[in-house]
C-alpha atoms as a PDB file:
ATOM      1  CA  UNK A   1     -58.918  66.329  44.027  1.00  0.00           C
ATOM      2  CA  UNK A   2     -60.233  63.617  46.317  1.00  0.00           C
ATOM      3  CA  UNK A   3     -57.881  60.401  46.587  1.00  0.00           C
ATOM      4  CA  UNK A   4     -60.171  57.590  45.123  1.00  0.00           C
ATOM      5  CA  UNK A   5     -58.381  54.731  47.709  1.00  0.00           C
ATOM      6  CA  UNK A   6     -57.397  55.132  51.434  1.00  0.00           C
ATOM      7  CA  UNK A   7     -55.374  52.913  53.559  1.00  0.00           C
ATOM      8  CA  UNK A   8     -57.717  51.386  56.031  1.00  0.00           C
ATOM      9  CA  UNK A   9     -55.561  48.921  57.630  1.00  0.00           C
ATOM     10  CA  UNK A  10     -51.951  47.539  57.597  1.00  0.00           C
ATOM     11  CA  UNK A  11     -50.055  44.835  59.552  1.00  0.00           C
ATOM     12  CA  UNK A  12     -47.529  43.043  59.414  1.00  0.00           C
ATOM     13  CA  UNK A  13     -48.118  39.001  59.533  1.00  0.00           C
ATOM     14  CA  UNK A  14     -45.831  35.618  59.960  1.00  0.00           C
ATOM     15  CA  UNK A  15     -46.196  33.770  56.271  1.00  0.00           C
ATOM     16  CA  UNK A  16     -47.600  30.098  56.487  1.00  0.00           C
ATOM     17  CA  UNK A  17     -48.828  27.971  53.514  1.00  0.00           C
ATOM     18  CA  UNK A  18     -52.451  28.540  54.642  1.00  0.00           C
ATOM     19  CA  UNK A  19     -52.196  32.637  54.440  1.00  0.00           C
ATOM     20  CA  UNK A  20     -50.030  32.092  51.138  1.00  0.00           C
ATOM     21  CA  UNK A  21     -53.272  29.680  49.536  1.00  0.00           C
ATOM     22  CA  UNK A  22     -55.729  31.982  50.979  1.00  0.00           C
ATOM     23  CA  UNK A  23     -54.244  35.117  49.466  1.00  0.00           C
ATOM     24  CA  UNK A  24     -53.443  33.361  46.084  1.00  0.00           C
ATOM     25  CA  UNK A  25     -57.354  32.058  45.929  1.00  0.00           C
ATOM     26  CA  UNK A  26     -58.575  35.372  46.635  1.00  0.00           C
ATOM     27  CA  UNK A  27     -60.713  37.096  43.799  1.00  0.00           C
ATOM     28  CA  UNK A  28     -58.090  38.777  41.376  1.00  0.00           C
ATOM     29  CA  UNK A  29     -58.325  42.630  40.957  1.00  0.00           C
ATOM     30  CA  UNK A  30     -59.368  43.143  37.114  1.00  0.00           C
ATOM     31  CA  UNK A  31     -56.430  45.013  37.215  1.00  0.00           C
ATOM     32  CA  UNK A  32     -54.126  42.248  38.103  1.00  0.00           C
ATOM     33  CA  UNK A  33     -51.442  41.711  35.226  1.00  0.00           C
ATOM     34  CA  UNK A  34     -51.326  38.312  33.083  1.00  0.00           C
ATOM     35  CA  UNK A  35     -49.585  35.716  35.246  1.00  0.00           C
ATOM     36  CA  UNK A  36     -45.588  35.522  34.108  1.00  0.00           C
ATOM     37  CA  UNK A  37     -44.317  32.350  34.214  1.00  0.00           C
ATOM     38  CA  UNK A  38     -40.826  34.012  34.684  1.00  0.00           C
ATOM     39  CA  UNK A  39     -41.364  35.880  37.396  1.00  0.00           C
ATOM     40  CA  UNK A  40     -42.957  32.830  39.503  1.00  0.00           C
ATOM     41  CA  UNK A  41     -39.889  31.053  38.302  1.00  0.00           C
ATOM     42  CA  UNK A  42     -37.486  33.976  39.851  1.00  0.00           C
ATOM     43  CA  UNK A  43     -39.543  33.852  43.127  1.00  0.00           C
ATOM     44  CA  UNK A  44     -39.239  30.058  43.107  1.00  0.00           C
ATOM     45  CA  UNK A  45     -35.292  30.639  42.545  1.00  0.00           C
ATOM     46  CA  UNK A  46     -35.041  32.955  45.514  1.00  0.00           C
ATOM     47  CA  UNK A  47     -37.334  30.412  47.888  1.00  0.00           C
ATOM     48  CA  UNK A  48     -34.295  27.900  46.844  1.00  0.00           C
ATOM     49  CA  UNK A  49     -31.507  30.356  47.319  1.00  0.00           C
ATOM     50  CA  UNK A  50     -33.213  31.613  50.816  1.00  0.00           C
ATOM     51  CA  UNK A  51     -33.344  34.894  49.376  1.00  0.00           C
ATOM     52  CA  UNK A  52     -36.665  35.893  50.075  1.00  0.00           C
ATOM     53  CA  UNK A  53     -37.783  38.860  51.514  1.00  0.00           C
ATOM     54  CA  UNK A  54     -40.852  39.835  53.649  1.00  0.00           C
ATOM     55  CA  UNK A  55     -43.804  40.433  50.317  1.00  0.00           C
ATOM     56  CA  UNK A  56     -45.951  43.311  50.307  1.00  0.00           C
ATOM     57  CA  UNK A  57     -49.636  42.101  49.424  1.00  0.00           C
ATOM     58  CA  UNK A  58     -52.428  44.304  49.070  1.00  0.00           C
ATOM     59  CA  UNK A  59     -56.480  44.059  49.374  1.00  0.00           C
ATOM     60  CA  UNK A  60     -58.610  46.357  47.985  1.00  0.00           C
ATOM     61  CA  UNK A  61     -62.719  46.582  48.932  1.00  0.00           C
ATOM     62  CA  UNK A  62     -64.553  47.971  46.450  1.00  0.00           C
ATOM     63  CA  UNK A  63     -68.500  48.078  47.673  1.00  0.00           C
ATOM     64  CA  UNK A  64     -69.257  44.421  48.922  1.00  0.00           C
ATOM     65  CA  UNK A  65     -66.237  43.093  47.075  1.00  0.00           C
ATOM     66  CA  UNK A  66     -62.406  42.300  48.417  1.00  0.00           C
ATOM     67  CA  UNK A  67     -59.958  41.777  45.671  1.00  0.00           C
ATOM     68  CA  UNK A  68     -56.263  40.680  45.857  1.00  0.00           C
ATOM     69  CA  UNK A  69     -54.364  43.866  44.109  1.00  0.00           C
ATOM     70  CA  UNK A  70     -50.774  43.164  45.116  1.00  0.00           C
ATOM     71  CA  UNK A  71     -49.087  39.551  45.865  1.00  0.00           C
ATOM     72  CA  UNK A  72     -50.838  36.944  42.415  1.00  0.00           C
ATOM     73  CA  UNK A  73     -47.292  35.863  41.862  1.00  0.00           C
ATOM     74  CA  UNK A  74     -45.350  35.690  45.301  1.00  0.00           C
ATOM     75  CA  UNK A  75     -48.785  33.962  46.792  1.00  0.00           C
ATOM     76  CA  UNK A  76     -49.036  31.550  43.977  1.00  0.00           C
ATOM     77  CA  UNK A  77     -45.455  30.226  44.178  1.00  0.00           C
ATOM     78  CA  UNK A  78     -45.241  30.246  47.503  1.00  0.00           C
ATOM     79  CA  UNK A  79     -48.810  27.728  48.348  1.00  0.00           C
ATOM     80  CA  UNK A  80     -47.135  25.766  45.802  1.00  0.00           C
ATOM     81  CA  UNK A  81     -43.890  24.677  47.474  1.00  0.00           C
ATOM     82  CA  UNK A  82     -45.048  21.524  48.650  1.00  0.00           C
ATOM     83  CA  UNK A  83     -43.349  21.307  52.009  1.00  0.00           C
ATOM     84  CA  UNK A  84     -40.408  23.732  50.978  1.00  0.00           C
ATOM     85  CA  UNK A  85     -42.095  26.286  52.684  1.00  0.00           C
ATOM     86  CA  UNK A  86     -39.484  28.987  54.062  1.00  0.00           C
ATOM     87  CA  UNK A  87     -39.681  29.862  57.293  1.00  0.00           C
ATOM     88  CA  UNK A  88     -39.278  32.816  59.162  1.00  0.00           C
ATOM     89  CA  UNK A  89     -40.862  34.977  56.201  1.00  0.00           C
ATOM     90  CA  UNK A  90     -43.209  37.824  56.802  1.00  0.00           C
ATOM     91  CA  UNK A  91     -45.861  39.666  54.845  1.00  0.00           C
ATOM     92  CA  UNK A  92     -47.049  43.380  55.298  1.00  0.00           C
ATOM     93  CA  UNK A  93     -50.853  43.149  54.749  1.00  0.00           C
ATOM     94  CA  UNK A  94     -52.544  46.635  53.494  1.00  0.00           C
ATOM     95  CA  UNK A  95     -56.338  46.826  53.230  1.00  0.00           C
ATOM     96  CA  UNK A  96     -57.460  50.105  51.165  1.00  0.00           C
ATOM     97  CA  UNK A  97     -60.902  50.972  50.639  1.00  0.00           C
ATOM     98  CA  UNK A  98     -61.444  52.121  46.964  1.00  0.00           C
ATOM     99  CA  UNK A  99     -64.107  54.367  45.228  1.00  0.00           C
ATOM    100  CA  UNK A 100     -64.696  53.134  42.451  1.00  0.00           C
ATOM    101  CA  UNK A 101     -62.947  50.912  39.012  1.00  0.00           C
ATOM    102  CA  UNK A 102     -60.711  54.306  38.761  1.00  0.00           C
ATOM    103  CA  UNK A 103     -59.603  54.417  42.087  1.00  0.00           C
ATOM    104  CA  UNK A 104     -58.934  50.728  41.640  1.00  0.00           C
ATOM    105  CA  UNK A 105     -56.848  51.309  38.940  1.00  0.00           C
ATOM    106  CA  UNK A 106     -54.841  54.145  40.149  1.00  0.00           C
ATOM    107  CA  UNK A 107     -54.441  51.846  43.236  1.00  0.00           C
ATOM    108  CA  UNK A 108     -52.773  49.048  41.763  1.00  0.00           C
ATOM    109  CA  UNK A 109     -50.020  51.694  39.526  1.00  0.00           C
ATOM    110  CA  UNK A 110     -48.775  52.307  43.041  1.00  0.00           C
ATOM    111  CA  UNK A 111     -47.418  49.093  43.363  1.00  0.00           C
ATOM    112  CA  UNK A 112     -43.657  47.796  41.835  1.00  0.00           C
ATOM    113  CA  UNK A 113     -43.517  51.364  39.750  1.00  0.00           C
ATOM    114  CA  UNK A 114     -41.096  51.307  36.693  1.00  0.00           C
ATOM    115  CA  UNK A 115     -39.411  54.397  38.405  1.00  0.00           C
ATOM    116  CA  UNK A 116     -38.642  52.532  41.698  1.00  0.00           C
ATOM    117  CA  UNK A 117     -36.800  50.115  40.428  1.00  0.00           C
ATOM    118  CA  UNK A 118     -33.186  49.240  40.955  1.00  0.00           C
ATOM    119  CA  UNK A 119     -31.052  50.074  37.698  1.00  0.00           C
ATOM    120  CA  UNK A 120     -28.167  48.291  36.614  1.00  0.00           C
ATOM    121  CA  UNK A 121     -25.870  51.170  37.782  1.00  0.00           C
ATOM    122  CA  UNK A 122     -27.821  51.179  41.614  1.00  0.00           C
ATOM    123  CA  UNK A 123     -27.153  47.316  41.512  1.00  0.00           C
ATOM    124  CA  UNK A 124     -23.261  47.968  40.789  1.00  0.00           C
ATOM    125  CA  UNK A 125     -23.063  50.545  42.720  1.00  0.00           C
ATOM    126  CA  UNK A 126     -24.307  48.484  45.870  1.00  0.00           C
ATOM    127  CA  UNK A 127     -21.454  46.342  45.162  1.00  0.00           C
ATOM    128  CA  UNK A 128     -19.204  49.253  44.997  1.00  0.00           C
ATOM    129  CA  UNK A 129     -20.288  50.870  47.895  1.00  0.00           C
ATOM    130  CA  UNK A 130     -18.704  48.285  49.979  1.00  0.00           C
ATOM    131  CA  UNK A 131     -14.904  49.231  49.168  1.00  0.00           C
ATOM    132  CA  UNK A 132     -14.259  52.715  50.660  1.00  0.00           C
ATOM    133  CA  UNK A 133     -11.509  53.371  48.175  1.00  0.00           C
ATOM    134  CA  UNK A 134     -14.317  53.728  45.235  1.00  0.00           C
ATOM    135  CA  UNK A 135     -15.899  56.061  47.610  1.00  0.00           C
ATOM    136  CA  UNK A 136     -15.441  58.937  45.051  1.00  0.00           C
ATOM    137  CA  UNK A 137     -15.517  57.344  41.860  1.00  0.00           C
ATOM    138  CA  UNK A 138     -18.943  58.445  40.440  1.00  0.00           C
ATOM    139  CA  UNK A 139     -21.121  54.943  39.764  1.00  0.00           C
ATOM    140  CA  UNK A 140     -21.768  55.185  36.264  1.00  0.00           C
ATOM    141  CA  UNK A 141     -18.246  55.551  35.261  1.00  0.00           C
ATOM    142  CA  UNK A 142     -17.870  52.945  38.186  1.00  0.00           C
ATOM    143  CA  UNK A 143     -19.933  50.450  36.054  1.00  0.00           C
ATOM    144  CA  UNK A 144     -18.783  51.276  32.526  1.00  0.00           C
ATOM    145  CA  UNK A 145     -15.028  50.751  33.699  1.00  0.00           C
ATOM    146  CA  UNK A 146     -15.867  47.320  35.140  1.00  0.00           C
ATOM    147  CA  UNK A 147     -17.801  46.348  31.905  1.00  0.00           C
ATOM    148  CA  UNK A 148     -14.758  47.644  30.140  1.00  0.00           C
ATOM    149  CA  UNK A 149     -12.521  45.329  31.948  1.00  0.00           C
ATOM    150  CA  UNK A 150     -14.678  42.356  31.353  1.00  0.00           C
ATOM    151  CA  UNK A 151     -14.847  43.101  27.853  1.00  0.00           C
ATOM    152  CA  UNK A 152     -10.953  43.441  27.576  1.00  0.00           C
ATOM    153  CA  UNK A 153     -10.905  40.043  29.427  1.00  0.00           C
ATOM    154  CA  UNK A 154     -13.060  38.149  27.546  1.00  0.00           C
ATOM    155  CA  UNK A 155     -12.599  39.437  23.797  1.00  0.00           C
ATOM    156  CA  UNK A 156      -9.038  40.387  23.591  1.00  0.00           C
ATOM    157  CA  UNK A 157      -7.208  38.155  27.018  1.00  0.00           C
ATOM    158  CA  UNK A 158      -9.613  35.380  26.331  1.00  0.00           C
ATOM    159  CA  UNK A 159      -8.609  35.095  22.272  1.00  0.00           C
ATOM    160  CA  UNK A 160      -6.448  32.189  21.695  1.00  0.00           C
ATOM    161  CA  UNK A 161      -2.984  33.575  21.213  1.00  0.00           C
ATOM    162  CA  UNK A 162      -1.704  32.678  17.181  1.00  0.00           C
ATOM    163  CA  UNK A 163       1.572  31.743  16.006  1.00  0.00           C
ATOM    164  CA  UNK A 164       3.338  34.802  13.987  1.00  0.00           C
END
């Protein structure tokens, strides 16, 4: 089976509030999910917090057409932080060349898959990996113990204490 998109060109760009207004203006994909406020609102809390990361935006030509297929919510925050811009970011750029609606379909799946994503027991076990003496303690167990103790702490330490 023939692949129905193909890299054609990646790079690896400084982020201004020109690239970030050109990217969000770009054409949308018609595979591009419904804008969620939320998420803009995360990626607004992270600009804040000085959390963010270099983004990973993606363009996909289709025929005569170029559509934006990764980046509608990380471009549309950012080219709206009116003079809050962070600097320093980055952006990774890809280009693909796609077949056909299919191909452009199967493209953007590739992108933020459910099965990539960091679980609550990866998250805790980051944490945990930085103390050498939980080295061996498996990271499930690792988080249910925790959540145990802040259970304990908060339904039966945190009770006010009666008169008998």
């Amino acid at each position: 089976m023939q692949p129905m998109f193909k890299l054609i060109s990646s790079e690896t760009k400084p982020l201004t509030p020109e690239l970030a207004g050109r990217f969000k203006a770009m054409l949308p994909s018609p595979t591009e999910r419904v804008f969620d406020p939320a998420r803009a609102k995360m990626l607004h809390e992270k600009a804040e917090a000085g959390q963010l990361i270099a983004f990973n935006w993606a363009i996909a030509k289709v025929g005569d057409k170029e559509y934006r297929v990764n980046g509608q919510h990380s471009s549309a925050v950012l080219a709206e932080l009116n003079g809050q811009f962070p600097l320093g970011l980055k952006v990774h750029m890809d280009t693909y060349e796609v077949d056909n609606p299919d191909g452009l379909a199967l493209l953007f799946r590739q992108f933020d898959a459910r099965k990539s994503g960091r679980t609550p027991t990866d998250v805790s076990g980051a944490y945990q990996g930085l103390y050498t003496d939980l080295a061996g303690v498996p990271r499930g167990a690792a988080k249910l113990a925790v959540e145990g103790v802040a259970w304990y702490d908060k339904n039966v330490e945190g009770l006010p204490r009666t008169e008998r």
